[in-house]
PDB file of N, CA and C in Angstrom:
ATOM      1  N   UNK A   1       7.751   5.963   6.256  1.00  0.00           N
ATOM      2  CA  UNK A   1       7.447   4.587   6.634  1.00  0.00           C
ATOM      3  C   UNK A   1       8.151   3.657   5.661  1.00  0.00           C
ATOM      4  N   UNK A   2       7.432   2.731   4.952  1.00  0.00           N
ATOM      5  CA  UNK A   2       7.922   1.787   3.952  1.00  0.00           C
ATOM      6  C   UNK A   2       7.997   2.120   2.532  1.00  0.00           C
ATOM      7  N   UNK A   3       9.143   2.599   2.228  1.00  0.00           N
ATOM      8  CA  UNK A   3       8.260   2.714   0.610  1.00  0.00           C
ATOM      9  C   UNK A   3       8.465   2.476  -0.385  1.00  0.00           C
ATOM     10  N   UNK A   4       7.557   0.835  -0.182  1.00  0.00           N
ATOM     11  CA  UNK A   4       6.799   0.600  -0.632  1.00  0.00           C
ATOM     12  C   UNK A   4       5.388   0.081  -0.932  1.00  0.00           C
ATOM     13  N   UNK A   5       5.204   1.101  -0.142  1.00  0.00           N
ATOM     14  CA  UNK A   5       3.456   1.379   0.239  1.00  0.00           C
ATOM     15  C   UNK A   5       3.470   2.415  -0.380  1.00  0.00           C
ATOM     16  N   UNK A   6       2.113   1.777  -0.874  1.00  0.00           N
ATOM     17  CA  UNK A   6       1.763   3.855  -1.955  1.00  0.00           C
ATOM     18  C   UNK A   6       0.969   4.238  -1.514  1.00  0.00           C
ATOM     19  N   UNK A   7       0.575   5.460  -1.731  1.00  0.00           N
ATOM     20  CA  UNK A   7      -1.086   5.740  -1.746  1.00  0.00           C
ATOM     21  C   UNK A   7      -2.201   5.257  -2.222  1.00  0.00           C
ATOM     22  N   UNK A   8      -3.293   4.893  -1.719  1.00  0.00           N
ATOM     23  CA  UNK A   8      -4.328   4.393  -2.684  1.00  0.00           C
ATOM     24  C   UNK A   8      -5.392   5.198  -3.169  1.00  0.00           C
ATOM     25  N   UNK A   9      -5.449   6.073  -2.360  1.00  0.00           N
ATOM     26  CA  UNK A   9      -6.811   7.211  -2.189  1.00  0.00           C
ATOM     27  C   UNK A   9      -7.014   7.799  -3.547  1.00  0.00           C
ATOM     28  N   UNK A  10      -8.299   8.017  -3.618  1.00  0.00           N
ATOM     29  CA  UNK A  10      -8.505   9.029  -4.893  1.00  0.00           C
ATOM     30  C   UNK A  10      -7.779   8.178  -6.199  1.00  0.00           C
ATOM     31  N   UNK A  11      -7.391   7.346  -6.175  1.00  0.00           N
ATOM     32  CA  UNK A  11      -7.022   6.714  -8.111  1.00  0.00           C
ATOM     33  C   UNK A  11      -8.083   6.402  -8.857  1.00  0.00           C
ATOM     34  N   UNK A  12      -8.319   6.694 -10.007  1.00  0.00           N
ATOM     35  CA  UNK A  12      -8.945   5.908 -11.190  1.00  0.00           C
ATOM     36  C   UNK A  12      -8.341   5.138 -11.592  1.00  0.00           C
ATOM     37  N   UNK A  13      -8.524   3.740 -12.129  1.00  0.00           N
ATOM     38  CA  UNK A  13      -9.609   2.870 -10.928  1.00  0.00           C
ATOM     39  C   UNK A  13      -9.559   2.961  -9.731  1.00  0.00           C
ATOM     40  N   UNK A  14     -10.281   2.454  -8.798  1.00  0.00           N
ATOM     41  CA  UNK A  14      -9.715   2.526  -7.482  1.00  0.00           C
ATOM     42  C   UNK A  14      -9.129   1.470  -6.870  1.00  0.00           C
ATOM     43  N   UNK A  15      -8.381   1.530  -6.089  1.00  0.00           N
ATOM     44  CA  UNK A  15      -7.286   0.506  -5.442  1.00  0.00           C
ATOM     45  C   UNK A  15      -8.277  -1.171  -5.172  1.00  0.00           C
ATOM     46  N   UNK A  16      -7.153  -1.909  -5.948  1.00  0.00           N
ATOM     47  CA  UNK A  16      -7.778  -3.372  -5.833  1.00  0.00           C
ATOM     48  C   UNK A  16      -8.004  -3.780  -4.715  1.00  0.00           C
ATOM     49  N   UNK A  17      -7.919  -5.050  -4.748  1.00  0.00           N
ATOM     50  CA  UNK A  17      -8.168  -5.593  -3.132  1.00  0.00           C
ATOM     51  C   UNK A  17      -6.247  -6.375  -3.078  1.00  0.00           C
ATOM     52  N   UNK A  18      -5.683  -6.785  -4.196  1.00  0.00           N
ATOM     53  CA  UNK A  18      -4.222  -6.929  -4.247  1.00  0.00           C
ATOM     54  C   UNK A  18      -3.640  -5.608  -4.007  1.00  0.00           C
ATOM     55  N   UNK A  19      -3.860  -4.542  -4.042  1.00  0.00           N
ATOM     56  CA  UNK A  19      -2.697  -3.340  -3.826  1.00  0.00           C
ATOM     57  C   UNK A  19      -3.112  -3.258  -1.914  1.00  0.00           C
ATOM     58  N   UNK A  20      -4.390  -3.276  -1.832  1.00  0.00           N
ATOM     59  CA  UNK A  20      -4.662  -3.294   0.042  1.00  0.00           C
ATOM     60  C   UNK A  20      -3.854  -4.496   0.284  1.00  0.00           C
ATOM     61  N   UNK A  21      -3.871  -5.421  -0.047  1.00  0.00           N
ATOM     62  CA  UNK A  21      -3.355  -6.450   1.459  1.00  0.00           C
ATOM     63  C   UNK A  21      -1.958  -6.653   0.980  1.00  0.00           C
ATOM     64  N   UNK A  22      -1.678  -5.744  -0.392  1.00  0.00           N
ATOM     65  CA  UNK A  22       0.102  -5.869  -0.837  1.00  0.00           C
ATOM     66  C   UNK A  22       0.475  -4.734   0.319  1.00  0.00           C
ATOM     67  N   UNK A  23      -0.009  -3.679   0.800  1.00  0.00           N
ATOM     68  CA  UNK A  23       0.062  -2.693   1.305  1.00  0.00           C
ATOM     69  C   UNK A  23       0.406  -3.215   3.171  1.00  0.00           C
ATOM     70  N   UNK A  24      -1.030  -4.353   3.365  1.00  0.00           N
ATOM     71  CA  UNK A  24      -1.143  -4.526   4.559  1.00  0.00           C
ATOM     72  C   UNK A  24       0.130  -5.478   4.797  1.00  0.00           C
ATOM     73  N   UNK A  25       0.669  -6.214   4.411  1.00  0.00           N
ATOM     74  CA  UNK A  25       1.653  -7.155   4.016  1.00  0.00           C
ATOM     75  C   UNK A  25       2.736  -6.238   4.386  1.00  0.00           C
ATOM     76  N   UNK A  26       2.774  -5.315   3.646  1.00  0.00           N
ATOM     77  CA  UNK A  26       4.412  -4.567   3.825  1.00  0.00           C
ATOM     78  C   UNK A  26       4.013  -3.366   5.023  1.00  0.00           C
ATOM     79  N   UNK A  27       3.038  -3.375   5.642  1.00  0.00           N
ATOM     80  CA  UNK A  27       3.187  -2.356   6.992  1.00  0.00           C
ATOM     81  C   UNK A  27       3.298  -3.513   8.110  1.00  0.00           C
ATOM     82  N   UNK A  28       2.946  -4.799   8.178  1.00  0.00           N
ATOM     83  CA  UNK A  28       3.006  -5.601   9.178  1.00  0.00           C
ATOM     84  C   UNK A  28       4.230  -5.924   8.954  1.00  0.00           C
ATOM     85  N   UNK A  29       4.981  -6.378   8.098  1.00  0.00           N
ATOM     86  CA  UNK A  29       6.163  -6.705   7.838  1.00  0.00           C
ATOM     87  C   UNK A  29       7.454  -5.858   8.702  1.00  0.00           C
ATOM     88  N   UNK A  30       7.195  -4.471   8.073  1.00  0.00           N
ATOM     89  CA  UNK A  30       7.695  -3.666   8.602  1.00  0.00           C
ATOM     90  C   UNK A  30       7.473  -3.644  10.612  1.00  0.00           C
ATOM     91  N   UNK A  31       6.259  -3.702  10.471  1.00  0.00           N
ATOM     92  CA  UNK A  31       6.141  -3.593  12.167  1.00  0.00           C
ATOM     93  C   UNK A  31       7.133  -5.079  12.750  1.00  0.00           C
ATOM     94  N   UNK A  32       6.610  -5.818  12.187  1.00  0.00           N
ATOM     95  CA  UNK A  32       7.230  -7.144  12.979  1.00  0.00           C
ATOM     96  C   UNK A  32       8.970  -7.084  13.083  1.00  0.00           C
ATOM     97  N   UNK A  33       9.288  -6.329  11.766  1.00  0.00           N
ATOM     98  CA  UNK A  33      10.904  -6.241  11.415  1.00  0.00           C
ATOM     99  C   UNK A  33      11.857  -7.906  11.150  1.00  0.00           C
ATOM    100  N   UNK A  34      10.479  -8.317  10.210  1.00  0.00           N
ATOM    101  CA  UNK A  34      10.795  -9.367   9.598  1.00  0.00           C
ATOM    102  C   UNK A  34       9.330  -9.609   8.319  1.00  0.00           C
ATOM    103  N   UNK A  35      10.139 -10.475   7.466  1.00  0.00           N
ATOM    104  CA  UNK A  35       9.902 -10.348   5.945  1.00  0.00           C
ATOM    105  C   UNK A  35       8.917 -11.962   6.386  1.00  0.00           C
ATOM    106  N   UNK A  36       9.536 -12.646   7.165  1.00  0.00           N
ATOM    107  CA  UNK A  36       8.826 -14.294   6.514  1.00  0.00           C
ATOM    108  C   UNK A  36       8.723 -14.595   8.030  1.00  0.00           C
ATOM    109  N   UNK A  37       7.330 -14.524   9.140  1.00  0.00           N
ATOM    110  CA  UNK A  37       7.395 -14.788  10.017  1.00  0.00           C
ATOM    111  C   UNK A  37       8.045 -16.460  10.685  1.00  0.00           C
ATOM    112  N   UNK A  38       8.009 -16.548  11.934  1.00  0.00           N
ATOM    113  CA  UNK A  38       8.696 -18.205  12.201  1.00  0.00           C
ATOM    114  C   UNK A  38       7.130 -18.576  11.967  1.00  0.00           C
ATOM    115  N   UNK A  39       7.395 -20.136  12.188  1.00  0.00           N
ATOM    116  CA  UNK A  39       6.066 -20.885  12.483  1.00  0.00           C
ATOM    117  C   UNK A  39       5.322 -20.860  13.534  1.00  0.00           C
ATOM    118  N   UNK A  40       5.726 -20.453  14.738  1.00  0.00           N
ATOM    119  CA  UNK A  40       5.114 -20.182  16.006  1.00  0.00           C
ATOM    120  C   UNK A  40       4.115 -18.964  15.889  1.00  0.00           C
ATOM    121  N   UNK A  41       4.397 -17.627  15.043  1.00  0.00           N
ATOM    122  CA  UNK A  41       3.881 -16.644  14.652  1.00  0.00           C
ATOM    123  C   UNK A  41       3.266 -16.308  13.496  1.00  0.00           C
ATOM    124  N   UNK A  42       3.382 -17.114  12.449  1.00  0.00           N
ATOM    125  CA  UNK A  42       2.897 -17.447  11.370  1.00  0.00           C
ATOM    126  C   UNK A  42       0.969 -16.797  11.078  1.00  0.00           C
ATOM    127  N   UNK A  43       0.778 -17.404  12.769  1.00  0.00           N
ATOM    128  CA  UNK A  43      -1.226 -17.435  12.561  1.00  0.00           C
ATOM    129  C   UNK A  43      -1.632 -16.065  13.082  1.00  0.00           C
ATOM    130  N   UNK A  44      -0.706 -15.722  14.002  1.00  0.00           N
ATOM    131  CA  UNK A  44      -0.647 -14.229  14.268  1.00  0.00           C
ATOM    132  C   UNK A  44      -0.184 -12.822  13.388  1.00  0.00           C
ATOM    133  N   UNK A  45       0.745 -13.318  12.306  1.00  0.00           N
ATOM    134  CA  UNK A  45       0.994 -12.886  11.681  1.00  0.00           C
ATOM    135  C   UNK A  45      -0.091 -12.469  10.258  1.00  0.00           C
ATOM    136  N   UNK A  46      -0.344 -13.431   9.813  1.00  0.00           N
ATOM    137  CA  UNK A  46      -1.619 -14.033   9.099  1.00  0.00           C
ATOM    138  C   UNK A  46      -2.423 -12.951   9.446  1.00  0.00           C
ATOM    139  N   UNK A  47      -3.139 -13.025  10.654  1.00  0.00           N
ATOM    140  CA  UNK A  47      -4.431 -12.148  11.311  1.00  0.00           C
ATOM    141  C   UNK A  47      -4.316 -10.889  11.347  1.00  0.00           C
ATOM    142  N   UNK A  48      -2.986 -10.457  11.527  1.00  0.00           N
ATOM    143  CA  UNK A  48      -2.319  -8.939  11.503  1.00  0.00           C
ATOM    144  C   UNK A  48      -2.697  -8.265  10.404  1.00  0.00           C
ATOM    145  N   UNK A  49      -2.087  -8.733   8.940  1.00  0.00           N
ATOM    146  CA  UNK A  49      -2.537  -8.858   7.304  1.00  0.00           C
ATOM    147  C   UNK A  49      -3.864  -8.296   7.461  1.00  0.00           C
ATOM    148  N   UNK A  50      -4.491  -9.692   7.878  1.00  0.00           N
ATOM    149  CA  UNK A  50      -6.064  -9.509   7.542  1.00  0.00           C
ATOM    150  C   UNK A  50      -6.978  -8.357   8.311  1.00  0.00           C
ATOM    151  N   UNK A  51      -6.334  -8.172   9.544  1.00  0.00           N
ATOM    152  CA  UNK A  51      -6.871  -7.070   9.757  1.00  0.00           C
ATOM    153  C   UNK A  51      -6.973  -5.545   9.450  1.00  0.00           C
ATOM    154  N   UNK A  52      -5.058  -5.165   8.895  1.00  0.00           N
ATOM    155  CA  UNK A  52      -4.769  -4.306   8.815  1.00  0.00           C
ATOM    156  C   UNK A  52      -5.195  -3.920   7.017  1.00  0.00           C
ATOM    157  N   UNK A  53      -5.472  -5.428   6.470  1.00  0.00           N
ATOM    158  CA  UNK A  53      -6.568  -5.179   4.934  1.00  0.00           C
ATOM    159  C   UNK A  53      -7.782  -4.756   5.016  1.00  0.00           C
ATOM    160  N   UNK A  54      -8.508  -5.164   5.928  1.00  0.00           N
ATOM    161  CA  UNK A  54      -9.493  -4.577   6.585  1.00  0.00           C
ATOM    162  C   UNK A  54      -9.745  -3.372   6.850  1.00  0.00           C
ATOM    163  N   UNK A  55      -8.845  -2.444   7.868  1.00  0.00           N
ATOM    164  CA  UNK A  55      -9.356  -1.708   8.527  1.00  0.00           C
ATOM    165  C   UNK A  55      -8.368  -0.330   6.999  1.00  0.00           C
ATOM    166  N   UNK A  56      -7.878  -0.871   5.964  1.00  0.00           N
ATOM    167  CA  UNK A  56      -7.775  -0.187   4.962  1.00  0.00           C
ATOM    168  C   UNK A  56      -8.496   0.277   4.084  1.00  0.00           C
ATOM    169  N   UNK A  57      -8.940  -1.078   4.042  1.00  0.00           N
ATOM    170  CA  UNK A  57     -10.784  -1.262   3.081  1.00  0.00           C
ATOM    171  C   UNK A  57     -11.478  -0.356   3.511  1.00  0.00           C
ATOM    172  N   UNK A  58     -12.016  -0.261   4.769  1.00  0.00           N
ATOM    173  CA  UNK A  58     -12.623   0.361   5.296  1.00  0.00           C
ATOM    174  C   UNK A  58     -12.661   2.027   5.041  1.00  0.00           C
ATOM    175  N   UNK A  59     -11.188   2.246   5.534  1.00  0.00           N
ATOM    176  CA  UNK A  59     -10.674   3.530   5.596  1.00  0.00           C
ATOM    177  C   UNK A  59     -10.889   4.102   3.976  1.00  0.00           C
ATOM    178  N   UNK A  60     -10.366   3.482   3.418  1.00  0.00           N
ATOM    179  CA  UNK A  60     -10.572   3.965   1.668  1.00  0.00           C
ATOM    180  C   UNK A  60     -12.082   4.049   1.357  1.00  0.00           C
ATOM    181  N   UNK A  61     -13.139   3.195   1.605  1.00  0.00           N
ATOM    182  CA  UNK A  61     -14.563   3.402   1.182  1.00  0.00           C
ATOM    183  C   UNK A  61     -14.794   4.639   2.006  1.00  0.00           C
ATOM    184  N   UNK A  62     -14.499   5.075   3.012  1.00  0.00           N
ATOM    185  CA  UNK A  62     -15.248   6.376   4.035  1.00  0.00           C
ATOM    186  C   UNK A  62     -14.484   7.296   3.990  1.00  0.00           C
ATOM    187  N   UNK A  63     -13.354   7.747   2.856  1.00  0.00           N
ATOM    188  CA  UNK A  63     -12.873   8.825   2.821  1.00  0.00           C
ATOM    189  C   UNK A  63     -13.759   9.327   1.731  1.00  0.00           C
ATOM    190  N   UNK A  64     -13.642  11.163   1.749  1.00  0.00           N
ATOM    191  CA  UNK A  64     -14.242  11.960   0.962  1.00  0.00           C
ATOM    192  C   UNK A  64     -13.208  12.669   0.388  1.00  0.00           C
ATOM    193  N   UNK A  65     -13.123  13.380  -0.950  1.00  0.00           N
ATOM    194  CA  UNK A  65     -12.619  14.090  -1.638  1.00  0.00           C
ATOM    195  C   UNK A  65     -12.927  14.725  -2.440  1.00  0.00           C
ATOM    196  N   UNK A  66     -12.829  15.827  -3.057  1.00  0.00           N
ATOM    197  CA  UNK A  66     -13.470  17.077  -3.684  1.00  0.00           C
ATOM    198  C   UNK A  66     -12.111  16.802  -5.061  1.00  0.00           C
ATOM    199  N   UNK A  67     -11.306  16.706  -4.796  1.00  0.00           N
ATOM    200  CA  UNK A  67     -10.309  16.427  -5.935  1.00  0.00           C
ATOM    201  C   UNK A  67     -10.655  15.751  -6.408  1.00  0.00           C
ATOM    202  N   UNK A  68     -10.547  15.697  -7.953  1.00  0.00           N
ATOM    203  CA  UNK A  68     -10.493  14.934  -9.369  1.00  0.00           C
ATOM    204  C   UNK A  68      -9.169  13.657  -8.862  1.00  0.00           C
ATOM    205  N   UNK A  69     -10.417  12.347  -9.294  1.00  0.00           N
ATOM    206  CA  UNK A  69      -9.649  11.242  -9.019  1.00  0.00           C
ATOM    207  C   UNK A  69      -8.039  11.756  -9.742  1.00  0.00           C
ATOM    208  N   UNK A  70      -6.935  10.789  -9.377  1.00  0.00           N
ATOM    209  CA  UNK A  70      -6.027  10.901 -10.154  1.00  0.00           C
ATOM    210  C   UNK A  70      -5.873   9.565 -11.235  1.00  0.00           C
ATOM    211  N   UNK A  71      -4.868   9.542 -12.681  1.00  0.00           N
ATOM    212  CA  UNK A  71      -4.568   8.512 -13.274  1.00  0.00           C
ATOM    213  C   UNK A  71      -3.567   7.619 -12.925  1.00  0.00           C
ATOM    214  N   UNK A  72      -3.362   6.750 -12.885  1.00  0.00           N
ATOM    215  CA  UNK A  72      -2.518   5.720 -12.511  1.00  0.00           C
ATOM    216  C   UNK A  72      -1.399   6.056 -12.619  1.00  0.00           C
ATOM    217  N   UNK A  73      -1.097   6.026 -14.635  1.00  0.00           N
ATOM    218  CA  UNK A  73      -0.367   6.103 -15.516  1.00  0.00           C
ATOM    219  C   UNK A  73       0.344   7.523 -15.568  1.00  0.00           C
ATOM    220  N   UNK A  74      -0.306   8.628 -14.778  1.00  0.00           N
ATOM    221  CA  UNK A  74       0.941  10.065 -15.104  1.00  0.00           C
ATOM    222  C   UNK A  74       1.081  10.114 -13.681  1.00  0.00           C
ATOM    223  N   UNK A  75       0.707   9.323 -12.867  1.00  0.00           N
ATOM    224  CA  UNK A  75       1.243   9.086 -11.318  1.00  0.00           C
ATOM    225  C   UNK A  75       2.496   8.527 -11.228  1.00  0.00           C
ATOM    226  N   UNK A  76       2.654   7.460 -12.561  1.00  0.00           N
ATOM    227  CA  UNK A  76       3.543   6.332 -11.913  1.00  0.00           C
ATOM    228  C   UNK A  76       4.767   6.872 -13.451  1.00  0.00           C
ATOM    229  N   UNK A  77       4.229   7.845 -14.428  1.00  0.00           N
ATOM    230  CA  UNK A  77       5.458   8.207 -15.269  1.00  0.00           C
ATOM    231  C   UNK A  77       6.044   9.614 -13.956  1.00  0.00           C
ATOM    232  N   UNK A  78       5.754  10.469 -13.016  1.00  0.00           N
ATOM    233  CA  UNK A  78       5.812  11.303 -12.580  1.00  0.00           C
ATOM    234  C   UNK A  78       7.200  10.787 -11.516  1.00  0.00           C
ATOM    235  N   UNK A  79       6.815   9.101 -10.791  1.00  0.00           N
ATOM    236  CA  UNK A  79       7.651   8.777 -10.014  1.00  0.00           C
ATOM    237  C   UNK A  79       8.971   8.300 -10.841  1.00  0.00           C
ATOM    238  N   UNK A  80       8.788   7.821 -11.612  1.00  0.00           N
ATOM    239  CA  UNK A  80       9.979   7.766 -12.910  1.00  0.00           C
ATOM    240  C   UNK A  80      10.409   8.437 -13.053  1.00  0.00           C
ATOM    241  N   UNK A  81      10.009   9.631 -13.516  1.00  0.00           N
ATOM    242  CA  UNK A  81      10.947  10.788 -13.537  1.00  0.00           C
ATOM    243  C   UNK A  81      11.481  11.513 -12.650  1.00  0.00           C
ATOM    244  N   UNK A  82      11.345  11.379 -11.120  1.00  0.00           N
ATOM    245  CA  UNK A  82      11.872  11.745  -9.797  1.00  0.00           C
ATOM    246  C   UNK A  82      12.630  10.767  -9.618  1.00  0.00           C
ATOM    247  N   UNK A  83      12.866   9.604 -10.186  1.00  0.00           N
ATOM    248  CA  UNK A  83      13.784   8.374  -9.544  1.00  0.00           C
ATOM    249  C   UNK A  83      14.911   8.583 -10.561  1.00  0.00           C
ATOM    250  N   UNK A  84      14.440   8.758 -12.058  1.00  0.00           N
ATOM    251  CA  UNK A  84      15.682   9.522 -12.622  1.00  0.00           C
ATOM    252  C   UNK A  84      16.344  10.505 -12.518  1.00  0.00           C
ATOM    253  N   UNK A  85      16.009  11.630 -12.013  1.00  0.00           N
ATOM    254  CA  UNK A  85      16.265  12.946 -11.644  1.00  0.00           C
ATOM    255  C   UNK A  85      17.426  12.312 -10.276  1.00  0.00           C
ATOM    256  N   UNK A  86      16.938  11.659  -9.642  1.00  0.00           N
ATOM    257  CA  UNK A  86      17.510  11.446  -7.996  1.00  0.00           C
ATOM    258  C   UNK A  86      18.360  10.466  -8.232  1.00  0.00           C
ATOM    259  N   UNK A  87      18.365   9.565  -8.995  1.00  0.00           N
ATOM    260  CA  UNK A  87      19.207   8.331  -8.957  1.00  0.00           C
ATOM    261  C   UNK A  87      20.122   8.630 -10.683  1.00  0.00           C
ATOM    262  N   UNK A  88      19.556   9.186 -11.384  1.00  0.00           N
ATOM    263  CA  UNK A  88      20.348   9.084 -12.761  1.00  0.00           C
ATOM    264  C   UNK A  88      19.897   8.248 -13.333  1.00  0.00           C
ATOM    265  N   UNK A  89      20.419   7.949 -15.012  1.00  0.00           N
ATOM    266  CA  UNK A  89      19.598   6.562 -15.899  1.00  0.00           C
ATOM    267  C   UNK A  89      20.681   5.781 -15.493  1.00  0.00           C
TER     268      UNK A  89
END
């Protein structure tokens, strides 16, 4: 899909309410296949966001997992080191 949408599931802490609607933001975006809607679509656009923050929210409080939350911080040194590996310094 987009990526840059991450996962939210299972982190210590758990996902803000800025990483959901940064999330919902860049899957509507993507759907619409535009970054900055016109003004005619703007309120529709808007509602899209809010719903698709929503029905994230949602989805993240009613999942279950038996796995040990994960850390942020050896999540996000782990993707560093796959972006160096793949891209070089």
């Amino acid at each position: 899909m987009c990526r840059s949408i991450h996962q939210l599931h299972n982190f210590e802490p758990p996902a803000t309410e800025d990483e959901v609607q940064a999330a919902a933001l860049q899957y509507v975006r993507k759907i619409a296949g535009s970054t900055r809607p016109s003004q005619a679509n703007q309120a529709a656009f808007d509602a899209a966001v809010a719903a698709v923050a929503a029905a994230t929210t949602e989805l993240l409080a009613n999942l279950v997992t038996t796995a040990p939350p994960r850390d942020r911080e050896v999540e996000a040194a782990k993707a560093r080191a796959r972006a160096e590996k793949r891209y070089g310094s």
